[in-house]
N, C-alpha and C. Protein backbone atom coordinates (compact mmCIF):
# COMPACT_ATOMS: atom_id res chain seq x y z
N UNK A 1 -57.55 5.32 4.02
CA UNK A 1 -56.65 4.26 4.39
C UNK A 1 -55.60 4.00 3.31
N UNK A 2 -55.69 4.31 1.93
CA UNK A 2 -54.98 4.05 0.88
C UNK A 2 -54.21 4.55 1.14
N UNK A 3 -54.14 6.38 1.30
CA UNK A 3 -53.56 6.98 1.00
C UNK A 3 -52.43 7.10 2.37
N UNK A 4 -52.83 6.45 3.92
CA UNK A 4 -52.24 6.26 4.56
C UNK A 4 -50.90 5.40 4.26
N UNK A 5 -51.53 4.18 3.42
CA UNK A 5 -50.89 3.04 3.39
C UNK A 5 -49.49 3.44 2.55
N UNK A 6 -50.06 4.29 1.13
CA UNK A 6 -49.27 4.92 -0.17
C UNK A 6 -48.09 5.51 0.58
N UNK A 7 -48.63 6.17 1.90
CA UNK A 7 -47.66 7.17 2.61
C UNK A 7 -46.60 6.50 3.52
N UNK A 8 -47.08 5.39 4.12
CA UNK A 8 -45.86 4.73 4.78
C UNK A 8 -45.05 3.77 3.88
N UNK A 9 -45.43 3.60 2.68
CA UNK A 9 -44.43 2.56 1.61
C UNK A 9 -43.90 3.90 1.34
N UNK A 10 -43.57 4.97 0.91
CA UNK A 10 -43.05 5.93 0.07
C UNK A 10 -42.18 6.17 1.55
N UNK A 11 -42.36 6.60 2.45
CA UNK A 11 -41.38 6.75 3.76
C UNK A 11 -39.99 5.74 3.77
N UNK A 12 -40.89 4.43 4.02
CA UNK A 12 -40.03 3.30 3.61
C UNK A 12 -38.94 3.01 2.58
N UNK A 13 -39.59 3.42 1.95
CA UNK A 13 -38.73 3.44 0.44
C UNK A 13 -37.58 4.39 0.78
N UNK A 14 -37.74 5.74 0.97
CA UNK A 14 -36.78 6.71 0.99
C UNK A 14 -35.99 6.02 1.88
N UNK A 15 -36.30 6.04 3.57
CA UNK A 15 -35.37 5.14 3.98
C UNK A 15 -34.30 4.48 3.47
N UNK A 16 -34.80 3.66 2.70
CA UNK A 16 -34.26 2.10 2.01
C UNK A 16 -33.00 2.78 1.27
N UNK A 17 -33.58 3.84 0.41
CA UNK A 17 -32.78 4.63 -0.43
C UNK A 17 -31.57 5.57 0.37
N UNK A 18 -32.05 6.12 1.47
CA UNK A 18 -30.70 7.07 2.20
C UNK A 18 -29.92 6.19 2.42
N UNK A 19 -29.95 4.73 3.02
CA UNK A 19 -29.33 3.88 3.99
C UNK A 19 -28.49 3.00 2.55
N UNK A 20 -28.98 2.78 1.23
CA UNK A 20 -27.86 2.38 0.53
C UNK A 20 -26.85 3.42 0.04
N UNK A 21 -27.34 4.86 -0.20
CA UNK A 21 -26.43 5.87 -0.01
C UNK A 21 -24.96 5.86 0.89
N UNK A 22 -25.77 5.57 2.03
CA UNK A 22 -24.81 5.84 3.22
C UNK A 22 -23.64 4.32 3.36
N UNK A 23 -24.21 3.53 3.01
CA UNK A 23 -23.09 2.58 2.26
C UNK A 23 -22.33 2.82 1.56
N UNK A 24 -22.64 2.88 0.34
CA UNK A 24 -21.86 3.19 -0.53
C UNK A 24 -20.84 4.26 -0.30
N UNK A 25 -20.82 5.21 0.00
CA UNK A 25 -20.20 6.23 0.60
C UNK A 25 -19.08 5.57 2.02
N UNK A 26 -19.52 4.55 2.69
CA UNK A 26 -18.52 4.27 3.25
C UNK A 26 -17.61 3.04 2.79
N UNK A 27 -18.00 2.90 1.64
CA UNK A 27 -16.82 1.58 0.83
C UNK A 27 -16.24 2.97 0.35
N UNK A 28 -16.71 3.59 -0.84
CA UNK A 28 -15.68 4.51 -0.99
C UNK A 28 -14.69 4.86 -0.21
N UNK A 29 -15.01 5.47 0.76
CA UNK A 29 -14.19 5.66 2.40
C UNK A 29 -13.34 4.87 2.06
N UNK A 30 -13.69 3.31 2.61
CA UNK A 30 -12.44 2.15 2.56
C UNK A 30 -11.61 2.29 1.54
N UNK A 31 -11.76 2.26 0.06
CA UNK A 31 -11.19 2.00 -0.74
C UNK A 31 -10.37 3.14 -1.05
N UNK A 32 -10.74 4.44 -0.34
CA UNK A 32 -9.81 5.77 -0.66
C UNK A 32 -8.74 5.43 0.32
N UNK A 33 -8.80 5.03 1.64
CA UNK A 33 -8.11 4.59 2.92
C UNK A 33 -6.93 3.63 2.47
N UNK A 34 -7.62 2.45 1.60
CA UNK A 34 -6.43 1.55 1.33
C UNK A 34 -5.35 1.93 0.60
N UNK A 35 -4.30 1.39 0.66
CA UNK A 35 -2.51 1.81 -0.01
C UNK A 35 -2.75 0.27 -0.48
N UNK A 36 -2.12 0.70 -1.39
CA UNK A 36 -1.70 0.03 -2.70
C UNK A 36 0.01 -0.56 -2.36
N UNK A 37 0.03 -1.76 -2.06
CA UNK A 37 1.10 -2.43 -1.61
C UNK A 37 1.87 -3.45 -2.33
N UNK A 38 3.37 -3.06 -2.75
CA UNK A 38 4.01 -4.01 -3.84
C UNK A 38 5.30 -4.49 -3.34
N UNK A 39 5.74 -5.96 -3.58
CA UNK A 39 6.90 -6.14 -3.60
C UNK A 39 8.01 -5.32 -4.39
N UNK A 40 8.93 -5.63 -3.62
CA UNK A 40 10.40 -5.27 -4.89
C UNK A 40 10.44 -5.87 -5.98
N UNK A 41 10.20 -5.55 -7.08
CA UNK A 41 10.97 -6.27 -8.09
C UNK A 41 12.32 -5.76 -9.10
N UNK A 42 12.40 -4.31 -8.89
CA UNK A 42 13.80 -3.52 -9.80
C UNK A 42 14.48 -3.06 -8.78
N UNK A 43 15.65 -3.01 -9.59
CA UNK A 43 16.80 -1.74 -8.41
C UNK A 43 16.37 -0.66 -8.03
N UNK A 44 16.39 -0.12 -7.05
CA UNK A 44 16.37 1.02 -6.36
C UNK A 44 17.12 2.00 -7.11
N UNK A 45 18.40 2.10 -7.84
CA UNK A 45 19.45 2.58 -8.10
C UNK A 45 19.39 2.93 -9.72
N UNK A 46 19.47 1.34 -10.62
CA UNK A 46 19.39 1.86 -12.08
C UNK A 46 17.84 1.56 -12.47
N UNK A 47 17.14 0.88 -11.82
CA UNK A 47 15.70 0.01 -12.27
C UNK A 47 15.66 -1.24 -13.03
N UNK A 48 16.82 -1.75 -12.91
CA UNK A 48 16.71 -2.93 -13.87
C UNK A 48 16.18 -4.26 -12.88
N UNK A 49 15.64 -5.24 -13.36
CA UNK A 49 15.33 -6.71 -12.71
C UNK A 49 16.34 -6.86 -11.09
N UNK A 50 15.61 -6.71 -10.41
CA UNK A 50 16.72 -7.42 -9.07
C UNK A 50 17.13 -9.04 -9.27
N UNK A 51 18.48 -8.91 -8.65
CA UNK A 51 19.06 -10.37 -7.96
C UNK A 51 18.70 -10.93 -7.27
N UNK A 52 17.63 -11.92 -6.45
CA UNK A 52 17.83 -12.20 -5.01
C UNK A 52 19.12 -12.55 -4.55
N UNK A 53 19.78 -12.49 -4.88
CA UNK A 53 21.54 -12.91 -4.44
C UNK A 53 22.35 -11.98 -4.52
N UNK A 54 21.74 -10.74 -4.48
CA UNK A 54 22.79 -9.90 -4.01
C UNK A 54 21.50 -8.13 -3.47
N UNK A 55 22.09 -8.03 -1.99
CA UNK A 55 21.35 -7.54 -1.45
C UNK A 55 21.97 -6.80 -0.42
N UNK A 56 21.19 -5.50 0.06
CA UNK A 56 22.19 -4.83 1.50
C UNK A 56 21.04 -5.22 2.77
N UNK A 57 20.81 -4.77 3.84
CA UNK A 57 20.14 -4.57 4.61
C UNK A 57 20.20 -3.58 5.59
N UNK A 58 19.46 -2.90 6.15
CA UNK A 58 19.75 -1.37 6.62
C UNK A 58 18.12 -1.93 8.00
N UNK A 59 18.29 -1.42 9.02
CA UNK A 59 17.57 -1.41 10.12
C UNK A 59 16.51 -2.36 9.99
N UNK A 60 16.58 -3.65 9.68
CA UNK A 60 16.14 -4.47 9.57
C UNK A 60 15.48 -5.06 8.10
N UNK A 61 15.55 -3.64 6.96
CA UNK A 61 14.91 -4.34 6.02
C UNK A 61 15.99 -4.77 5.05
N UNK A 62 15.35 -5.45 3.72
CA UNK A 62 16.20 -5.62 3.06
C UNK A 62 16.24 -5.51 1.60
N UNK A 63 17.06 -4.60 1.25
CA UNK A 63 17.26 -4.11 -0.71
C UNK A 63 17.59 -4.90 -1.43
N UNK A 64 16.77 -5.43 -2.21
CA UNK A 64 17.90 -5.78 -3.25
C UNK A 64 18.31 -5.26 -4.70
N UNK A 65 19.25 -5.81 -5.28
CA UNK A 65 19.82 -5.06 -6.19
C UNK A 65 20.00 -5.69 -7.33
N UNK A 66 20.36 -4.98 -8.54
CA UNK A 66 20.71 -6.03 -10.01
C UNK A 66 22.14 -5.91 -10.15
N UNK A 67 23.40 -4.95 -9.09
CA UNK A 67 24.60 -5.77 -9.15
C UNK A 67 25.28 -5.08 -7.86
N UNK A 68 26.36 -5.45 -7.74
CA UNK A 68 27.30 -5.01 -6.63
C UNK A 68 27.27 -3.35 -6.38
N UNK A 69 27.68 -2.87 -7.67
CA UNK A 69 28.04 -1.48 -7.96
C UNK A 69 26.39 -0.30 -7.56
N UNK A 70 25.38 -1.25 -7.28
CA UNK A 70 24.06 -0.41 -6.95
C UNK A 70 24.13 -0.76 -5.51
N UNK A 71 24.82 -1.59 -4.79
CA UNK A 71 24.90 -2.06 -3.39
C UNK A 71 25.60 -0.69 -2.64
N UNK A 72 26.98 -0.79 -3.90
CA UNK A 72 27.68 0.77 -3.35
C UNK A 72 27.13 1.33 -2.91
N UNK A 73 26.42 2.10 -4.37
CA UNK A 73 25.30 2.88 -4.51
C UNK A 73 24.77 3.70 -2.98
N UNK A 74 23.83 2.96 -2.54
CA UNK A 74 23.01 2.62 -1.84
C UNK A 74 23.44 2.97 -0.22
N UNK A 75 24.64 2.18 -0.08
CA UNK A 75 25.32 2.27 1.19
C UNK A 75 25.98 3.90 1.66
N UNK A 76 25.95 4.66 0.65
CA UNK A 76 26.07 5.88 0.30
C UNK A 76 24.65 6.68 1.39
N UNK A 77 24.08 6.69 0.99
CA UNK A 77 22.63 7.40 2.25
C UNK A 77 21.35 6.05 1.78
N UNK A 78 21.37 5.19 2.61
CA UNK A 78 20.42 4.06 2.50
C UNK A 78 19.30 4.47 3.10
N UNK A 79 19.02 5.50 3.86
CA UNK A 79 17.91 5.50 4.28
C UNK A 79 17.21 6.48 3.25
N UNK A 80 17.45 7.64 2.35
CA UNK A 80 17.02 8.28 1.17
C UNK A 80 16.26 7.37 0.68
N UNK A 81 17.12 6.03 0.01
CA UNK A 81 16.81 5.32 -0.60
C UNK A 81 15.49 4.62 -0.28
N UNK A 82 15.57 4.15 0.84
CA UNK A 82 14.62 3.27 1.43
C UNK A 82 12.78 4.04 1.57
N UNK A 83 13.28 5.22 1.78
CA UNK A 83 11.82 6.15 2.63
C UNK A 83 11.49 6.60 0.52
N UNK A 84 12.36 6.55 -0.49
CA UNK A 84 11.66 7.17 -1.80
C UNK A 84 10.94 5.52 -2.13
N UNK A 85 12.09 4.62 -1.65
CA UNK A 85 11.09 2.88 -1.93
C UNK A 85 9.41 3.22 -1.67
N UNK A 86 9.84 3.51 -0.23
CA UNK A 86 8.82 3.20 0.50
C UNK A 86 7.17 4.35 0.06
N UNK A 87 8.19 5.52 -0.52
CA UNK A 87 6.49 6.12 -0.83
C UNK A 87 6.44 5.97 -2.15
N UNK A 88 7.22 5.09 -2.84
CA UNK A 88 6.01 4.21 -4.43
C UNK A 88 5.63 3.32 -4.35
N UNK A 89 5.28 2.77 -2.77
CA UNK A 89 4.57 1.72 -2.48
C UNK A 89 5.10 0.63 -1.90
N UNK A 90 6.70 0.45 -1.84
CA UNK A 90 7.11 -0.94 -2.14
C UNK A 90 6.98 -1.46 -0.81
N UNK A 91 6.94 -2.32 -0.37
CA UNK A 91 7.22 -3.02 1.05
C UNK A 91 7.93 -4.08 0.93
N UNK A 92 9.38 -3.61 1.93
CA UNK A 92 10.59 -4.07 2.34
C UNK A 92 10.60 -5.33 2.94
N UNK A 93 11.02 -6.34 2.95
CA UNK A 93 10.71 -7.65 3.27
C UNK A 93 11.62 -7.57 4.55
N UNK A 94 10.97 -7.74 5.11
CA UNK A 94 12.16 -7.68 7.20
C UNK A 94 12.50 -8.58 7.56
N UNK A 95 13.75 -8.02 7.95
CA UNK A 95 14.80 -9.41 8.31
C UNK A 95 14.55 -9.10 10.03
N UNK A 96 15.11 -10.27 10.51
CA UNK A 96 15.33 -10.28 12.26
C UNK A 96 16.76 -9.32 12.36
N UNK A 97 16.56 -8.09 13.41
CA UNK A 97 17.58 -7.33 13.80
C UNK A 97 18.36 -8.66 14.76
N UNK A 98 20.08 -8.84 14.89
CA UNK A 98 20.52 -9.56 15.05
C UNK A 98 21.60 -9.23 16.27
N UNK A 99 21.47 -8.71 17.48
CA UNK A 99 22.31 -8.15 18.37
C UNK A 99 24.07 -8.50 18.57
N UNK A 100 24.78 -7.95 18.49
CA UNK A 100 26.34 -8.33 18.40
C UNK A 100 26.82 -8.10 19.78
């Protein structure tokens, strides 16, 4: 009977043990899954501190900039700009598209 008993705690146990395995392994999962998500805070153009007061907007989102002359810049191929933003993470703050 001992050795019955010895045998279903040691079963148990392993159990116990695969099933925190198999956790762990799926946070990893999550945490490989998640993107790493940042506001704007530099120019797109030279990298210096942005303005909030001076800014372009292109298909709803919106750039901003540290002066006029990076607005140029920009208006030049804005969408380059926007999709290299967009894969170092940044996320574009969206404006309402505004029909004319």
């Amino acid at each position: 009977m001992k050795i019955f008993t010895m045998l279903i705690c040691f079963i148990f146990a392993g159990i116990s043990f695969a099933d925190l395995e198999h956790a762990h392994e799926k946070i990893k999962d999550m945490s490989d899954k998640a993107t790493i998500t940042k506001t704007q805070t530099t120019c797109p153009i030279l990298g210096a501190p942005i303005s909030r007061t001076i800014y372009a907007d292109h298909e709803g989102k919106r750039v901003y900039f540290c002066c006029q002359d990076c607005v140029k810049e920009f208006k030049k191929d804005p969408a380059k700009v926007i999709k290299k933003m967009e894969a170092e993470g940044i996320v574009l703050e969206r404006i309402p598209l505004v029909k004319k």
